[in-house]
N, C-alpha and C. Protein backbone atom coordinates (compact mmCIF):
# COMPACT_ATOMS: atom_id res chain seq x y z
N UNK A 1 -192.42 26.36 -45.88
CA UNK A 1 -191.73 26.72 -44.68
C UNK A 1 -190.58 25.76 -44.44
N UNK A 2 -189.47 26.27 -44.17
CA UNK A 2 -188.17 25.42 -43.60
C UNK A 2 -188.69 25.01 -42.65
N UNK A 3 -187.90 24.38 -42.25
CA UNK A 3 -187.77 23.94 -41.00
C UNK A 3 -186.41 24.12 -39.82
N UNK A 4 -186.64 24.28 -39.17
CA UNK A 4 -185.35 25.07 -37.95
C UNK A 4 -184.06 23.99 -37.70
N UNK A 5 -183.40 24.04 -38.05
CA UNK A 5 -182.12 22.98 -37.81
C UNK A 5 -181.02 23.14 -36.99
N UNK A 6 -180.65 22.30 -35.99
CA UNK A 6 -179.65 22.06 -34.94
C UNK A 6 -178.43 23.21 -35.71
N UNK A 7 -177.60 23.92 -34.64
CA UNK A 7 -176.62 24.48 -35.23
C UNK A 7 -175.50 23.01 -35.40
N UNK A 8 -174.14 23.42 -36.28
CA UNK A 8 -173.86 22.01 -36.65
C UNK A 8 -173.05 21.54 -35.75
N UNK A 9 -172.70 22.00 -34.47
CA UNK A 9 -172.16 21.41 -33.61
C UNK A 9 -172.82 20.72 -32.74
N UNK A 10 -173.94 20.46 -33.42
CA UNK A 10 -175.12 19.30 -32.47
C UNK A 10 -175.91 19.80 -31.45
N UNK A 11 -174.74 20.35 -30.62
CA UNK A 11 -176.06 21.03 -29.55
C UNK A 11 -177.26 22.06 -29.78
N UNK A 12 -178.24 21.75 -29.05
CA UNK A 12 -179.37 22.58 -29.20
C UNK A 12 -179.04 23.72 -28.23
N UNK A 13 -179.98 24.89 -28.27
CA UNK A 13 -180.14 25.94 -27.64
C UNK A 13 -180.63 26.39 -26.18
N UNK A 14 -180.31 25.34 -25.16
CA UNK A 14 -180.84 25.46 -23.93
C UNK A 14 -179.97 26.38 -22.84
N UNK A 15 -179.02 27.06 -23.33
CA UNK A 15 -178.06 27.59 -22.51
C UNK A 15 -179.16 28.48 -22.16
N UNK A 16 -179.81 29.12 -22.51
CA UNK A 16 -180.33 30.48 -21.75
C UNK A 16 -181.27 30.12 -20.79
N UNK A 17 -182.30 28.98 -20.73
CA UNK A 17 -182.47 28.62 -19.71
C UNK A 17 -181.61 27.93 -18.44
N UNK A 18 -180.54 27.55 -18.33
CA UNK A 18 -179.45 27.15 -17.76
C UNK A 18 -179.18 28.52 -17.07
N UNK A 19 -178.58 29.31 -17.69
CA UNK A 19 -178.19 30.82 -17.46
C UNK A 19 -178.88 31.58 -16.49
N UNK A 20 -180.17 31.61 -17.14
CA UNK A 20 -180.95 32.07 -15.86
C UNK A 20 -181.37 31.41 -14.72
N UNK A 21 -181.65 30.36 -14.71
CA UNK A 21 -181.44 29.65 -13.73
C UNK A 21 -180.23 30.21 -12.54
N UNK A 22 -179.00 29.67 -12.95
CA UNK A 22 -177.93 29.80 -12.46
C UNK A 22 -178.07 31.36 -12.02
N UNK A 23 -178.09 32.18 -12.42
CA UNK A 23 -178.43 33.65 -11.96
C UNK A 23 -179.29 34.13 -10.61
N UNK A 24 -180.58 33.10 -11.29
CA UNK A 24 -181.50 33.54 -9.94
C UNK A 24 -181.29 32.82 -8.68
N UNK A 25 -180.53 31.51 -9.09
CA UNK A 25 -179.96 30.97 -8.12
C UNK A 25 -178.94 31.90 -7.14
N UNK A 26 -177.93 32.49 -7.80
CA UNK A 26 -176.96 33.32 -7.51
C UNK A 26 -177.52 34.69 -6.37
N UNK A 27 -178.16 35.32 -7.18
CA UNK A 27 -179.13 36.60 -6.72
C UNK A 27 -180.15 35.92 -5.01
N UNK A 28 -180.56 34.62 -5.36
CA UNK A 28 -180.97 34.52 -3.92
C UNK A 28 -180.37 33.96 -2.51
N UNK A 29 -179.61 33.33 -3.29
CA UNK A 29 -177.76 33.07 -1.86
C UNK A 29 -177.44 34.72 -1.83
N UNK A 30 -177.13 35.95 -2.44
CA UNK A 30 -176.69 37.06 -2.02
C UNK A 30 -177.70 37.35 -1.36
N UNK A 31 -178.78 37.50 -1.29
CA UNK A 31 -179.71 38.30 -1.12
C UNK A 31 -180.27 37.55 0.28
N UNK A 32 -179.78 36.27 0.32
CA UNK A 32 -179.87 35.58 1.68
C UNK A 32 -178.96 35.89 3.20
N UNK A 33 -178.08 35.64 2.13
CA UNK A 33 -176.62 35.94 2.95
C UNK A 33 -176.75 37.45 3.55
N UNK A 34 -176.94 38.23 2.78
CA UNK A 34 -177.03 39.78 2.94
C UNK A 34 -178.17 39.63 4.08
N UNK A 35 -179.11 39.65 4.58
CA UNK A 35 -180.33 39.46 5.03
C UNK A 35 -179.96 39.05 6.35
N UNK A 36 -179.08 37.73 6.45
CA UNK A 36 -178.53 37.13 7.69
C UNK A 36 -177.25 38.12 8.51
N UNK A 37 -176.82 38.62 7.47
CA UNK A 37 -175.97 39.79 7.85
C UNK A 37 -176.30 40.93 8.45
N UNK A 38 -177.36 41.20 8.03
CA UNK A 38 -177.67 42.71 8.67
C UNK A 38 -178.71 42.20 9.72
N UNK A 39 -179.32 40.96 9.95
CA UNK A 39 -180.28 40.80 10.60
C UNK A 39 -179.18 40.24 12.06
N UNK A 40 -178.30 39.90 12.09
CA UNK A 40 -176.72 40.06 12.77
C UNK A 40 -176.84 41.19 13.55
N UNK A 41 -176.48 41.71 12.76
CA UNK A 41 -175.91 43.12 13.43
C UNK A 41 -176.84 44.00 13.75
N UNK A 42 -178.17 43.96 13.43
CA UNK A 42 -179.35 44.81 14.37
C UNK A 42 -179.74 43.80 15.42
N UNK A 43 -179.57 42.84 15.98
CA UNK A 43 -179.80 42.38 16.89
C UNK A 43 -178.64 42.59 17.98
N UNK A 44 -177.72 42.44 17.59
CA UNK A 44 -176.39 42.93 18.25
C UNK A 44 -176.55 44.76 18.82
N UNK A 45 -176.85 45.12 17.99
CA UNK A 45 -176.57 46.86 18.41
C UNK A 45 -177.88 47.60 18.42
N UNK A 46 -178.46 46.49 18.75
CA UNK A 46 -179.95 47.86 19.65
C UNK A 46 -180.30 47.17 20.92
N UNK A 47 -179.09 47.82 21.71
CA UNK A 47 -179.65 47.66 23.74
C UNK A 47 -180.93 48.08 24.13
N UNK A 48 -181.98 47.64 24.49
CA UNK A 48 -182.72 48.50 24.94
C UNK A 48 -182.71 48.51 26.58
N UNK A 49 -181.49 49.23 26.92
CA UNK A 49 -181.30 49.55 28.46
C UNK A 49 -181.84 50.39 29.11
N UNK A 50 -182.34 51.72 27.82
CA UNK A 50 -183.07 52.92 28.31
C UNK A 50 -184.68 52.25 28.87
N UNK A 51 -185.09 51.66 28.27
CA UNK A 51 -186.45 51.24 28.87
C UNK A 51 -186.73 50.38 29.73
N UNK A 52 -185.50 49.02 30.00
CA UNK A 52 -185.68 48.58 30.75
C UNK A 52 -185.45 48.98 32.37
N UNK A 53 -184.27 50.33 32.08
CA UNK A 53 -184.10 51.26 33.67
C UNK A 53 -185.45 52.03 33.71
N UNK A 54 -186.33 52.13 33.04
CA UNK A 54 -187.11 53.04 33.08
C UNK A 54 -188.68 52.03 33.63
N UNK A 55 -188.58 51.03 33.33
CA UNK A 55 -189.31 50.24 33.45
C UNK A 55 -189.09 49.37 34.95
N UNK A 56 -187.88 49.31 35.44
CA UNK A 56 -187.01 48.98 36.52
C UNK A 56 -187.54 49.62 37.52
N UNK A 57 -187.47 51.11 37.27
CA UNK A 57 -187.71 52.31 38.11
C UNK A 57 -188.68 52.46 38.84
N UNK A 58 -190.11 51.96 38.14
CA UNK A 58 -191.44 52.38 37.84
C UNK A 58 -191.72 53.79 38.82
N UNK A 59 -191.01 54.63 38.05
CA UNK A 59 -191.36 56.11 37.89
C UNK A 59 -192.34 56.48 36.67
N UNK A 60 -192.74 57.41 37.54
CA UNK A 60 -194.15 57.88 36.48
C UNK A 60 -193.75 59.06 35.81
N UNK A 61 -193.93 59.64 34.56
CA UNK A 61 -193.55 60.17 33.60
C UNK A 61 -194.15 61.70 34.15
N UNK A 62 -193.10 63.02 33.85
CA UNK A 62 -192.76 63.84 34.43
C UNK A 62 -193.85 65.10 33.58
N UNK A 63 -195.45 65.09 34.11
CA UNK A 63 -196.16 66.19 33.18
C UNK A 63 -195.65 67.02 32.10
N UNK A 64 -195.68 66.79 30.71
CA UNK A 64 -195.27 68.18 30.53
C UNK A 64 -195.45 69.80 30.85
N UNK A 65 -196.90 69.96 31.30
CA UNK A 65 -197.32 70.88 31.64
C UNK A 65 -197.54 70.80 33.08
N UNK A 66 -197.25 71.80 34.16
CA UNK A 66 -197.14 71.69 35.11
C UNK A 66 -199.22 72.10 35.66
N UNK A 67 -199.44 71.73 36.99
CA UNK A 67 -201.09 71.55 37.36
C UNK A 67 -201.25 73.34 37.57
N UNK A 68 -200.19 74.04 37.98
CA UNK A 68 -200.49 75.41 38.13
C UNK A 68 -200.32 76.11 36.08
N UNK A 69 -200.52 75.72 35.68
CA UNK A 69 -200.72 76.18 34.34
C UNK A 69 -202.45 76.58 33.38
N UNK A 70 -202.07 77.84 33.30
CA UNK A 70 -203.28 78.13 32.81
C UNK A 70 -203.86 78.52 31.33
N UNK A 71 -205.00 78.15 30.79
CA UNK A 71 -204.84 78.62 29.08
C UNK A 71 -205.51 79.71 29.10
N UNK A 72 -204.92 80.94 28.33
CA UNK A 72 -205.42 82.62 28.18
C UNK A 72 -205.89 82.41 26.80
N UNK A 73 -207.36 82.21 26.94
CA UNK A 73 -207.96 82.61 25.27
C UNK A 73 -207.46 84.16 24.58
N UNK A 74 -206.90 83.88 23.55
CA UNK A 74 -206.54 85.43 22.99
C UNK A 74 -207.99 85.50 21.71
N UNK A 75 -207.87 86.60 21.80
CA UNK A 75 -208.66 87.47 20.57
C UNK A 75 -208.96 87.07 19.26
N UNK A 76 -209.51 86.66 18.39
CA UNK A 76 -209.25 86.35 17.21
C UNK A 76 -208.62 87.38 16.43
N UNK A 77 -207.61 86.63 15.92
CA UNK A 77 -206.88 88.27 14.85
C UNK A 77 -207.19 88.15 13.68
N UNK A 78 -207.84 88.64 12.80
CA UNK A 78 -207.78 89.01 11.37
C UNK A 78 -206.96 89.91 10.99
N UNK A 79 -206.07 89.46 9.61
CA UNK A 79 -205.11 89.79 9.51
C UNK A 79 -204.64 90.12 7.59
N UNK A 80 -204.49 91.30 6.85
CA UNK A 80 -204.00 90.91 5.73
C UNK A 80 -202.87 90.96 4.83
N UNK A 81 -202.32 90.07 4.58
CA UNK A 81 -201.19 89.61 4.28
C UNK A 81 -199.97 90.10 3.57
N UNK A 82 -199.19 89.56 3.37
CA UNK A 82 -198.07 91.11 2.60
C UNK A 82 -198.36 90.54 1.57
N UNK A 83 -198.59 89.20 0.67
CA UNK A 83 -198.32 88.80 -0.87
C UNK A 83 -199.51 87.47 -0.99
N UNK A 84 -200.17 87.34 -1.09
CA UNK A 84 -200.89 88.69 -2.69
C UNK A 84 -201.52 89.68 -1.58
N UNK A 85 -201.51 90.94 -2.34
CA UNK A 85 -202.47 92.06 -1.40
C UNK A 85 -204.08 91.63 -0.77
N UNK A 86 -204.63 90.68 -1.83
CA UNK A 86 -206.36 90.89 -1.42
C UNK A 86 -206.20 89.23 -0.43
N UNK A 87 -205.18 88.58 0.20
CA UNK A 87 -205.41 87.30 1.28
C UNK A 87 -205.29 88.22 2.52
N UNK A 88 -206.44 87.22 3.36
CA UNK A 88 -206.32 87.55 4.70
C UNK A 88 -206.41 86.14 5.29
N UNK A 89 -205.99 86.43 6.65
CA UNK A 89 -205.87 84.95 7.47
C UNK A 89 -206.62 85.69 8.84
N UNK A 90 -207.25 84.22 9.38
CA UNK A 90 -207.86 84.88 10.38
C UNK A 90 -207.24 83.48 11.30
N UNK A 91 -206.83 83.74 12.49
CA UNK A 91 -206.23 82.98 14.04
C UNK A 91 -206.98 83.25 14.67
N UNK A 92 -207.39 81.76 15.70
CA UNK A 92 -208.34 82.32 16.52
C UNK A 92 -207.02 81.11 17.46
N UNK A 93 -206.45 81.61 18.78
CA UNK A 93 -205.67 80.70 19.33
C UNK A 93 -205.57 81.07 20.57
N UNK A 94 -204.98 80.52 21.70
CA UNK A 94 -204.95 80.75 23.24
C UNK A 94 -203.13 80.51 23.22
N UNK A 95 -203.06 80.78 24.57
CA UNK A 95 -201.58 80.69 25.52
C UNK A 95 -201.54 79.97 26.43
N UNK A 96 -200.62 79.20 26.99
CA UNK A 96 -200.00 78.86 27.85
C UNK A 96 -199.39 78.86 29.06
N UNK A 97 -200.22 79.42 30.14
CA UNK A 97 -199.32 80.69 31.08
C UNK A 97 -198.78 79.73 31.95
N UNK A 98 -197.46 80.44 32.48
CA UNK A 98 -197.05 79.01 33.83
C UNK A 98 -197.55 80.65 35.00
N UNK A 99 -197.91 79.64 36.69
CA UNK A 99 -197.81 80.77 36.97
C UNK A 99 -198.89 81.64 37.37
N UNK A 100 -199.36 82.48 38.05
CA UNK A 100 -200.14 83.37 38.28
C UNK A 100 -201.02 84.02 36.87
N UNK A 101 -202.00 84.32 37.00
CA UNK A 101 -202.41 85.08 36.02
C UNK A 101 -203.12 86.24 35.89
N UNK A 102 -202.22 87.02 37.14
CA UNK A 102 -201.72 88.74 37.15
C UNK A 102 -201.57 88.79 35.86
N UNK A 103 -202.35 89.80 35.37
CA UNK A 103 -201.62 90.66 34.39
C UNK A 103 -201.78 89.66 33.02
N UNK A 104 -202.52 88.79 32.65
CA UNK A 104 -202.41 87.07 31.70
C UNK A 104 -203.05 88.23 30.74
N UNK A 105 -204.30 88.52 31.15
CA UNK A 105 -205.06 89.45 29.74
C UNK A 105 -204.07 90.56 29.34
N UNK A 106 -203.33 91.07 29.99
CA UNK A 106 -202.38 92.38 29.34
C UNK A 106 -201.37 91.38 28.17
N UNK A 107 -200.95 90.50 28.66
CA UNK A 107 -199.77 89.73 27.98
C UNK A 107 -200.50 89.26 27.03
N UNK A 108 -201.82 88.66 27.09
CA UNK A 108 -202.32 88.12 25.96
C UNK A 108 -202.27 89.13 24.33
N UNK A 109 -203.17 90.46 25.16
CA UNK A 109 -202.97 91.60 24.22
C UNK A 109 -201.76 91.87 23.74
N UNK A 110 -200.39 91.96 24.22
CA UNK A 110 -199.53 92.13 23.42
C UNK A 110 -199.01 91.31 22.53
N UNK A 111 -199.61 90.07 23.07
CA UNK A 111 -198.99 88.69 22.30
C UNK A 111 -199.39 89.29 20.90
N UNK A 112 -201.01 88.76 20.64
CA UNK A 112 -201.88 90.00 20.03
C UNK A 112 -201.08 90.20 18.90
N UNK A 113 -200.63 91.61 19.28
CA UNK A 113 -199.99 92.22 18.48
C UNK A 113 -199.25 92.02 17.87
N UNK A 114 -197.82 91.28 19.04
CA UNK A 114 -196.84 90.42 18.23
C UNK A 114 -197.10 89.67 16.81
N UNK A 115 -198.08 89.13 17.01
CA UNK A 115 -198.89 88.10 15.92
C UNK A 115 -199.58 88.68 14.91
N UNK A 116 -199.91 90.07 14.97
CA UNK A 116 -200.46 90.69 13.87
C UNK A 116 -199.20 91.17 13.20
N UNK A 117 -198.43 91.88 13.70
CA UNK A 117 -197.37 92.60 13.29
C UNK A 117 -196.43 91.40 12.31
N UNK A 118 -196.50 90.45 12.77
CA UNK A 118 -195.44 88.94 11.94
C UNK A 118 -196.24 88.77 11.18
N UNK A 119 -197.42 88.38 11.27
CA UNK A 119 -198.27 88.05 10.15
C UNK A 119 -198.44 89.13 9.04
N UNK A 120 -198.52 90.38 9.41
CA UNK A 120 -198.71 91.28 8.15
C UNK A 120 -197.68 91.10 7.26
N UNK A 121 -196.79 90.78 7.34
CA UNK A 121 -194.74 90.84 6.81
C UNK A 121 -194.97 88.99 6.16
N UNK A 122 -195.78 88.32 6.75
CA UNK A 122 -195.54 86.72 5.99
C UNK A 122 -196.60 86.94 4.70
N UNK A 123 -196.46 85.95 3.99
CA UNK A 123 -196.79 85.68 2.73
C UNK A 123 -197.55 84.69 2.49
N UNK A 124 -198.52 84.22 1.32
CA UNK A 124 -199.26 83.29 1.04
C UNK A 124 -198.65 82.08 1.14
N UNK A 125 -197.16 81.91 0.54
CA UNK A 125 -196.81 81.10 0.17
C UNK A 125 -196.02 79.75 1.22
N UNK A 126 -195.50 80.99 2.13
CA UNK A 126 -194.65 80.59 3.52
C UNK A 126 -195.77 79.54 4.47
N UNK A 127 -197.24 79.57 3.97
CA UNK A 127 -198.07 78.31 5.14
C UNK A 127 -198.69 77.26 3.84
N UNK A 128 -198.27 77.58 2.62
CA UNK A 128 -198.68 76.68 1.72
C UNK A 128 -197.78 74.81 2.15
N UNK A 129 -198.62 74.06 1.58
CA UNK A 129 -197.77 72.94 1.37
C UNK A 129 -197.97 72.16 2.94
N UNK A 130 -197.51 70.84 3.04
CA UNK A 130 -197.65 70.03 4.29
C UNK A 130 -196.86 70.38 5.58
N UNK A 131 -196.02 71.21 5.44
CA UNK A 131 -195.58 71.80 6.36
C UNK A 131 -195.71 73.35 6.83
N UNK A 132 -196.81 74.15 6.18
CA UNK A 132 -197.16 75.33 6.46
C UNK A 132 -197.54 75.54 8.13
N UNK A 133 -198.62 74.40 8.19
CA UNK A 133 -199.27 75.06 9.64
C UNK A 133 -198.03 74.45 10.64
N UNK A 134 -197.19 73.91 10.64
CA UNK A 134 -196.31 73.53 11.18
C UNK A 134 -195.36 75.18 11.20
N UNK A 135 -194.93 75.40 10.38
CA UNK A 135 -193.96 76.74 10.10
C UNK A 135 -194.75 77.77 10.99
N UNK A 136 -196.05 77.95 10.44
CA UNK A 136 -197.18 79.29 11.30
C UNK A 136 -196.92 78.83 12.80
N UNK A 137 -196.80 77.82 13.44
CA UNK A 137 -197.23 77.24 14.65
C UNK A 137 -196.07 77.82 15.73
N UNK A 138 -195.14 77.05 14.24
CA UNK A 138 -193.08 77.77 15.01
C UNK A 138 -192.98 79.30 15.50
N UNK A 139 -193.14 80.01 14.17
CA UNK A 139 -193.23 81.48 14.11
C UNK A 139 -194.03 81.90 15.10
N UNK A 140 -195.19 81.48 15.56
CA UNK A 140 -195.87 82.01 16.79
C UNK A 140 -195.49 82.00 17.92
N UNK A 141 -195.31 80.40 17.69
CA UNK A 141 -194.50 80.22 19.81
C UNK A 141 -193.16 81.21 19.58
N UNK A 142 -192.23 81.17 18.29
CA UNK A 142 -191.10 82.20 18.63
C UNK A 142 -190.88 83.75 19.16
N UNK A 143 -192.56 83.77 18.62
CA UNK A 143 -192.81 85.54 18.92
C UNK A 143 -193.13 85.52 20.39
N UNK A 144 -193.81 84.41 20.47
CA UNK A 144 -194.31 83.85 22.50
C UNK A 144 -192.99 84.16 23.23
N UNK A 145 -192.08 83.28 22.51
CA UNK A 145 -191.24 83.57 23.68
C UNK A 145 -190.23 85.12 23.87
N UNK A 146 -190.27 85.62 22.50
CA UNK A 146 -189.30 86.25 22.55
C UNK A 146 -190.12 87.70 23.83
N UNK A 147 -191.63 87.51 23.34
CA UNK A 147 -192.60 88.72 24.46
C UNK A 147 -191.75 88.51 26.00
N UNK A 148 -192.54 86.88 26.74
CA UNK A 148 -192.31 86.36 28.18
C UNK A 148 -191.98 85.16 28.08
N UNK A 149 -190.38 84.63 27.81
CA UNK A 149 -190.13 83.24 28.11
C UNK A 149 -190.37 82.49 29.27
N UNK A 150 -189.92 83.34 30.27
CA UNK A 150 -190.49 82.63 32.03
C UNK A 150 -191.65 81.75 32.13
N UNK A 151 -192.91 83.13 31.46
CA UNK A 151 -194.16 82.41 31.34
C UNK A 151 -195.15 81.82 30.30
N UNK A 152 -195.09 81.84 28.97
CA UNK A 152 -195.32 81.72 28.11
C UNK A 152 -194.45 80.26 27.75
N UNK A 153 -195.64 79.02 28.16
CA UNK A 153 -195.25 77.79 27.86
C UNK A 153 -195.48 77.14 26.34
N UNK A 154 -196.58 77.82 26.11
CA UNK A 154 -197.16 77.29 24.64
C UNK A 154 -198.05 77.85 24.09
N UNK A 155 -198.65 78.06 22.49
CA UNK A 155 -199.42 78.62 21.64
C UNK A 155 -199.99 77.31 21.49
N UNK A 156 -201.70 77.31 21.65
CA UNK A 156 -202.70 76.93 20.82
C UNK A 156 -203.04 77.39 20.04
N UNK A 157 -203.07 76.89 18.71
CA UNK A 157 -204.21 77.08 17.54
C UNK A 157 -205.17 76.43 17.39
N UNK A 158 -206.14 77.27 17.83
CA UNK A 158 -207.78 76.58 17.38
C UNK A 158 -208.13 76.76 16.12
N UNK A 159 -207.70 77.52 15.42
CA UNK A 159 -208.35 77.74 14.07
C UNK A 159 -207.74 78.55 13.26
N UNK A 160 -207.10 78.10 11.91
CA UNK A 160 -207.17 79.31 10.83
C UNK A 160 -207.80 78.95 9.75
N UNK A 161 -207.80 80.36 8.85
CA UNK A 161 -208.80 80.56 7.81
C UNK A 161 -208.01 81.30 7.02
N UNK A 162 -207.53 80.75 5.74
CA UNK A 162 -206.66 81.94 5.13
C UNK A 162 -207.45 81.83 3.24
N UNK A 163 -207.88 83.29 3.46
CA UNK A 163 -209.19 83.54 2.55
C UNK A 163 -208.35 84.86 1.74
């Protein structure tokens, strides 16, 4: 076996530790500097004036749902689907009424319908994925309102089953 010999300009081979060195040195002054910079300017530009008037105020936060509001259990609908032919979904959900509740069971029934009639026309695929029962939830209150916006505050879902 040889043996490893100085290149002939004498110096040995330590530049690459030098190099990196100097690098990571480099990389953590940017990465400092950068840090002090933005930690700057989010302290600078987030007022929180909204909470402290709100906190100032001590007003009490405005129900969403008003005390004359009532929930109309609707029907369970079973329902089967436009794609694939052999899925069905079954809703079992209530309403929202503002308001008297003259007439709450007639409106419920048409809601009802509304909801069968949309659902027969949707598809397997449209409640698949992490945002399905979110999408089903939309599409319902939209059919809610488009029946009685006046009174029709909100759709509960208690339950689906899509078999």
């Amino acid at each position: 076996m040889a043996k490893k010999t100085a290149p002939a300009g004498g110096k040995g081979g330590g530049g690459g530790i030098v190099g990196f060195l100097l690098a990571t040195v480099m990389a953590l002054a940017v990465g400092g500097g950068f840090g002090f910079f933005l930690d700057g300017h989010l302290k600078g530009a987030a007022p929180v004036e909204e909470v402290k008037d709100a906190a100032a105020k001590d007003e009490k936060p405005k129900p969403a749902v008003s005390a004359s509001a009532k929930l109309i259990s609707m029907a369970p609908m079973v329902v089967n689907l436009a794609e694939p032919k052999d899925a069905w979904i079954r809703i079992e959900a209530s309403m929202l009424i503002e308001g008297g509740t003259e007439g709450a069971d007639v409106l419920a029934a048409q809601l009802g319908e509304d909801f069968v009639a949309y659902l027969r026309t949707a598809t397997l695929v449209q409640f698949e994925g992490p945002s399905g029962f979110q999408n089903l939830r939309e599409d319902l209150m939209d059919r809610a309102t488009i029946r009685d916006k006046a009174r029709i505050k909100d759709v509960i879902i208690h339950g689906v089953v899509i078999e």
